[in-house]
C-alpha atoms as a PDB file:
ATOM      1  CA  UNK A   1     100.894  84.505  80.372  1.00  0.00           C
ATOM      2  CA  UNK A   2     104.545  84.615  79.498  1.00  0.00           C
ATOM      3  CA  UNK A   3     107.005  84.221  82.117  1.00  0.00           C
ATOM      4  CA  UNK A   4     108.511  87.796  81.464  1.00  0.00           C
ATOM      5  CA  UNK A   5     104.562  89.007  82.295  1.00  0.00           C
ATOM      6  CA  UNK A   6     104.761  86.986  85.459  1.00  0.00           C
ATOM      7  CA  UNK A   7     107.836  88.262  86.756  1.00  0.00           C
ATOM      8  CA  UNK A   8     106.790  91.830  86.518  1.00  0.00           C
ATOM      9  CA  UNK A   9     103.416  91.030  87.920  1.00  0.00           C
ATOM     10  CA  UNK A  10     103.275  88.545  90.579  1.00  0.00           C
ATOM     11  CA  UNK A  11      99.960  86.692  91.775  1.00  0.00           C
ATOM     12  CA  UNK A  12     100.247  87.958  95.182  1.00  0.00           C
ATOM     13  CA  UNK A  13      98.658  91.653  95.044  1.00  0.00           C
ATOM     14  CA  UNK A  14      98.596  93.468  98.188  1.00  0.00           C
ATOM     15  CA  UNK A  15     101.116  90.490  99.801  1.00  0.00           C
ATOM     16  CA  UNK A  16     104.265  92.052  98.784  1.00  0.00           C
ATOM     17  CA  UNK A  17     106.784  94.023 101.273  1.00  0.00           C
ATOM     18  CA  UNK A  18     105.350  97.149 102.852  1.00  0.00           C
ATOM     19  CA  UNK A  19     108.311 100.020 102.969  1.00  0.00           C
ATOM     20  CA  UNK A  20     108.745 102.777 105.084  1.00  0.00           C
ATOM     21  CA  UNK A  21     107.164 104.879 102.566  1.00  0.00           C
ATOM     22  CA  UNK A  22     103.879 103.293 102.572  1.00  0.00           C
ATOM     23  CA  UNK A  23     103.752 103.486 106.357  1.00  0.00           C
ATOM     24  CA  UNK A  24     104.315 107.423 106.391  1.00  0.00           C
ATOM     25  CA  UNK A  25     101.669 107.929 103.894  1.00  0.00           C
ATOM     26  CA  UNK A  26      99.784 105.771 106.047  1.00  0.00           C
ATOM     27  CA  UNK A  27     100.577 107.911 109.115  1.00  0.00           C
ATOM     28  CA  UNK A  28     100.384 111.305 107.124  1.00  0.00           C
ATOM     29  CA  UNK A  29      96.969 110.383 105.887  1.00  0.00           C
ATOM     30  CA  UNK A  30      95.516 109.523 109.326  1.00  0.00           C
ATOM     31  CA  UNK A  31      97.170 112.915 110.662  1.00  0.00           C
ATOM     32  CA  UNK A  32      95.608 114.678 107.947  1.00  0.00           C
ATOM     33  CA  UNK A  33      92.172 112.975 108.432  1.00  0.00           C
ATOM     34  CA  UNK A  34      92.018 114.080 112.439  1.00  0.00           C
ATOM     35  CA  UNK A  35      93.409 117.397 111.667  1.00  0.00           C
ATOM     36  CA  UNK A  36      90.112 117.990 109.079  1.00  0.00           C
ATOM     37  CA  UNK A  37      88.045 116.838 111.536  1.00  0.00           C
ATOM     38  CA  UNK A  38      89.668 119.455 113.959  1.00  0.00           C
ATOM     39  CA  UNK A  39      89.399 121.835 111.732  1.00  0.00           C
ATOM     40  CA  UNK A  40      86.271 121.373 111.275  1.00  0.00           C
ATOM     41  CA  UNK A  41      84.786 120.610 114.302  1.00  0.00           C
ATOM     42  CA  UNK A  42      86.544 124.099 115.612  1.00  0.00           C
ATOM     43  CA  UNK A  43      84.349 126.617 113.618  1.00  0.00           C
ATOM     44  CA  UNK A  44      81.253 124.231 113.262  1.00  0.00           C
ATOM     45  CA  UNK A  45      77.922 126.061 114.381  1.00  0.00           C
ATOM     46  CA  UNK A  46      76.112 124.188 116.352  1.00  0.00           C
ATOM     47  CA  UNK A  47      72.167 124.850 116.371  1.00  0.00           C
ATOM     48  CA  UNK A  48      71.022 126.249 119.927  1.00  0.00           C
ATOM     49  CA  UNK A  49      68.824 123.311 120.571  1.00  0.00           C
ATOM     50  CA  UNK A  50      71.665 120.891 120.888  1.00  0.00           C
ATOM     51  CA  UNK A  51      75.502 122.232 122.506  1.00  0.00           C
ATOM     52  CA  UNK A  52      77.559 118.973 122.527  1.00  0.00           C
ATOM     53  CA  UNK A  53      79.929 118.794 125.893  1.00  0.00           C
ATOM     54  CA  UNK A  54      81.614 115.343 125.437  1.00  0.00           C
ATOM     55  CA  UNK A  55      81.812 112.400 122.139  1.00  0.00           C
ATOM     56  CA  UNK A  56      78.450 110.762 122.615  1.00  0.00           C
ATOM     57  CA  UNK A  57      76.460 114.043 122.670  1.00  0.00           C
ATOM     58  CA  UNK A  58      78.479 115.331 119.734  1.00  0.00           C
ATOM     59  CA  UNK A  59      77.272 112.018 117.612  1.00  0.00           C
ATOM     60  CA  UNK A  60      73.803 112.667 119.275  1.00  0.00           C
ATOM     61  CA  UNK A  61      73.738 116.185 118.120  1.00  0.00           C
ATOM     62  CA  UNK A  62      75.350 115.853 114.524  1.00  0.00           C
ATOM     63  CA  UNK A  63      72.019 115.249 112.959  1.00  0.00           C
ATOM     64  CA  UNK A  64      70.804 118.525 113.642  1.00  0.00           C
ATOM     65  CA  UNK A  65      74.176 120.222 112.124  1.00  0.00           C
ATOM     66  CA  UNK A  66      72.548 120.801 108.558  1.00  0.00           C
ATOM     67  CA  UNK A  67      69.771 122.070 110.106  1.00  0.00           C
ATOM     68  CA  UNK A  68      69.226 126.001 111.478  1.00  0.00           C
ATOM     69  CA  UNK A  69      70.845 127.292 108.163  1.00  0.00           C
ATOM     70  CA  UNK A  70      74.002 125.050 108.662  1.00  0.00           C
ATOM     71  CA  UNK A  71      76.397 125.851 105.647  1.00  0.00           C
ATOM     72  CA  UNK A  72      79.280 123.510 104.129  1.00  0.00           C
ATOM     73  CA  UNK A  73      81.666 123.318 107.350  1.00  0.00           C
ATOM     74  CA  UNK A  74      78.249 121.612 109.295  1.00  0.00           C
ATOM     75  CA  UNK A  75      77.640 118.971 106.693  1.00  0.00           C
ATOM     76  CA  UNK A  76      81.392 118.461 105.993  1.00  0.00           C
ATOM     77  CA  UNK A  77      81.968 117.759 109.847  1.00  0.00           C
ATOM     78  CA  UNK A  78      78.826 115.598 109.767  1.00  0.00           C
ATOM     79  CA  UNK A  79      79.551 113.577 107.127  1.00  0.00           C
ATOM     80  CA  UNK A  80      83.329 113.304 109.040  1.00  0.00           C
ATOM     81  CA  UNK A  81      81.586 112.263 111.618  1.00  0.00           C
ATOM     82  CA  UNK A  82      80.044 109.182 110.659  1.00  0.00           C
ATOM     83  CA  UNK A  83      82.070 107.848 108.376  1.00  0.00           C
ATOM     84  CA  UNK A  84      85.652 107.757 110.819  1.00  0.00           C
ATOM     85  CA  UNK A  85      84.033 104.949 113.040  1.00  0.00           C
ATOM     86  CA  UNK A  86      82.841 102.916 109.459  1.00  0.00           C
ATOM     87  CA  UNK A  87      86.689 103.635 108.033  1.00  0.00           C
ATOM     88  CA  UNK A  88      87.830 102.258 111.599  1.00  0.00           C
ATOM     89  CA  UNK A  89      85.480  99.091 111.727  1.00  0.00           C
ATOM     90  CA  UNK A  90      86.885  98.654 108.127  1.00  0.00           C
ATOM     91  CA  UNK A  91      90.548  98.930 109.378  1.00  0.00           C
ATOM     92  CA  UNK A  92      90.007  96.454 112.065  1.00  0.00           C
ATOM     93  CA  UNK A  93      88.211  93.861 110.293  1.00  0.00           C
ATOM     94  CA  UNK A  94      90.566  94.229 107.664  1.00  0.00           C
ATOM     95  CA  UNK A  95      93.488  93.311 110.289  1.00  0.00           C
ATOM     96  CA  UNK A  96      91.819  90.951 111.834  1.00  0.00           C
ATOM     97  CA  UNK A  97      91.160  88.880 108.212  1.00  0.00           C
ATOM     98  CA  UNK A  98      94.528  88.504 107.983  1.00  0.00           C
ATOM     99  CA  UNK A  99      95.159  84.397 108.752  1.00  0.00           C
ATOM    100  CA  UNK A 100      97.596  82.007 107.628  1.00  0.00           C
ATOM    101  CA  UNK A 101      96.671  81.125 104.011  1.00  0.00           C
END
């Protein structure tokens, strides 16, 4: 590769300085994500069989959203559901990777 090639694109991807920017798209994003799952979590129905009072019965109860004629808002907050703790793991591990190299 020619040195002009390596100057514009360095070997360290992902390594470089993280501005200010990056963090409030960061921030904005996770805002964003907990406002959908406000939103949808506000007008969800929830099927008779199953009325969710605290976090561990709404996980219990979120497979039976789709069910009872549950429209897109019920599989929307379902599939919110399950994948924040797997894009939190992901976070953390990815934090955690970080050694000296």
């Amino acid at each position: 590769m020619s040195s002009r090639l390596q100057k514009r694109f360095p070997q360290h991807h992902g390594h470089g300085e993280v501005k200010v920017s990056r963090y409030f798209v960061l921030y904005l994003a996770q805002v964003a994500w907990v406002a959908l799952g406000i939103y949808l979590y506000s007008g969800a129905y929830w099927p008779s069989t199953c009325q969710p009072e605290n976090l561990l019965e709404i996980y219990g109860c979120s497979a039976r959203l789709p069910q009872d004629g549950g429209g897109w808002r019920e599989a929307a907050l379902l599939t919110w559901l399950w994948a924040t703790p797997i894009l939190i793991a992901l976070e953390i591990s990815r934090r955690m990777d970080k050694g000296p190299k």
